[in-house]
Protein backbone atom coordinates (compact mmCIF):
# COMPACT_ATOMS: atom_id res chain seq x y z
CA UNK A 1 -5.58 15.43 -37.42
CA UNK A 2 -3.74 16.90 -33.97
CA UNK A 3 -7.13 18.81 -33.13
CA UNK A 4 -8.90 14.85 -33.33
CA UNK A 5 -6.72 13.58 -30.32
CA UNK A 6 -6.63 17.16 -28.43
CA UNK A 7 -8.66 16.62 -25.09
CA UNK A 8 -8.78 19.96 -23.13
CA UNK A 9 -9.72 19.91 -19.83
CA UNK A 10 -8.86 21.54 -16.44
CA UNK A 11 -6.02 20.33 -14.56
CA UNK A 12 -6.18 20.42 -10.92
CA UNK A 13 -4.47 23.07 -9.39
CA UNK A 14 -0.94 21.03 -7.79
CA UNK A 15 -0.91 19.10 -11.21
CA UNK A 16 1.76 19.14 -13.28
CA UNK A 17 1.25 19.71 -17.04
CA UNK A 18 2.29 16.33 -17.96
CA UNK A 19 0.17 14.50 -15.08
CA UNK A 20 -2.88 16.70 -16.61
CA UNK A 21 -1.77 15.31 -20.35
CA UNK A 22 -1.46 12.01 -19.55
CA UNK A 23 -4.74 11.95 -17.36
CA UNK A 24 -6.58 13.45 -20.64
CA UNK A 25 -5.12 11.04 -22.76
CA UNK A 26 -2.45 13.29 -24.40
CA UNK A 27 0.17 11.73 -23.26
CA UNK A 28 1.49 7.85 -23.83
CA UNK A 29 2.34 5.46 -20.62
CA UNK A 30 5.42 5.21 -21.61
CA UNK A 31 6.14 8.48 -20.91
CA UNK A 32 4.06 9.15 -18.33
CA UNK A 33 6.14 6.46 -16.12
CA UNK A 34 9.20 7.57 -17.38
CA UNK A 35 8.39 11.13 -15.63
CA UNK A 36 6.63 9.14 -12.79
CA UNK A 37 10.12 7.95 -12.26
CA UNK A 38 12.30 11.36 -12.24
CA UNK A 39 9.54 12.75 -9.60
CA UNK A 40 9.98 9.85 -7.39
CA UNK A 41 13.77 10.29 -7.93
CA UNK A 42 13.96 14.23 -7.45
CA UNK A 43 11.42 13.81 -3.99
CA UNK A 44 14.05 11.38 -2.63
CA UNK A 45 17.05 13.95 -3.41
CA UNK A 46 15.46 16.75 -1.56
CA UNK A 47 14.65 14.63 1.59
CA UNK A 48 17.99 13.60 1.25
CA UNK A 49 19.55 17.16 0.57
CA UNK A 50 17.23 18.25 3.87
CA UNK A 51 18.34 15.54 5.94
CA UNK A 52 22.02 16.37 5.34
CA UNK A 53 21.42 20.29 5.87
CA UNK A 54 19.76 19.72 9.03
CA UNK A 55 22.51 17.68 10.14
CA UNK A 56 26.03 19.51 9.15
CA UNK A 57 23.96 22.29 10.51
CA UNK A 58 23.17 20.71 13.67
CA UNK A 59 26.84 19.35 14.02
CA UNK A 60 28.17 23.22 13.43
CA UNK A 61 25.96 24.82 15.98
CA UNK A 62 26.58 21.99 19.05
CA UNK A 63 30.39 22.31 18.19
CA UNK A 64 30.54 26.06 19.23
């Protein structure tokens, strides 16, 4: 019964396994926006996370 609803095909090569389920139908909406969600979420903590290096580090260099 799992090999009926099996698509196999070849994810691009950035994708994520879970994009390349979802995109071949493995994969519900539900969860596929649920993941769409921690990506967006994890992308806006690393700008952050660079923003803030760049500026303690900034701020320690022009205070010597």
């Amino acid at each position: 019964m799992f090999l009926n609803t099996l698509s196999i095909g070849e994810p691009k090569k950035d994708e994520g396994n879970l994009c390349a389920a979802f995109k071949f139908g493995n994969f519900s909406q539900d969860q596929y926006d649920i993941h769409q969600q921690k990506k967006e979420r994890k992308e806006k903590e690393s700008i952050l996370i660079k923003l803030v290096t760049s500026v303690s580090t900034q701020w320690t260099y022009s205070r010597n």
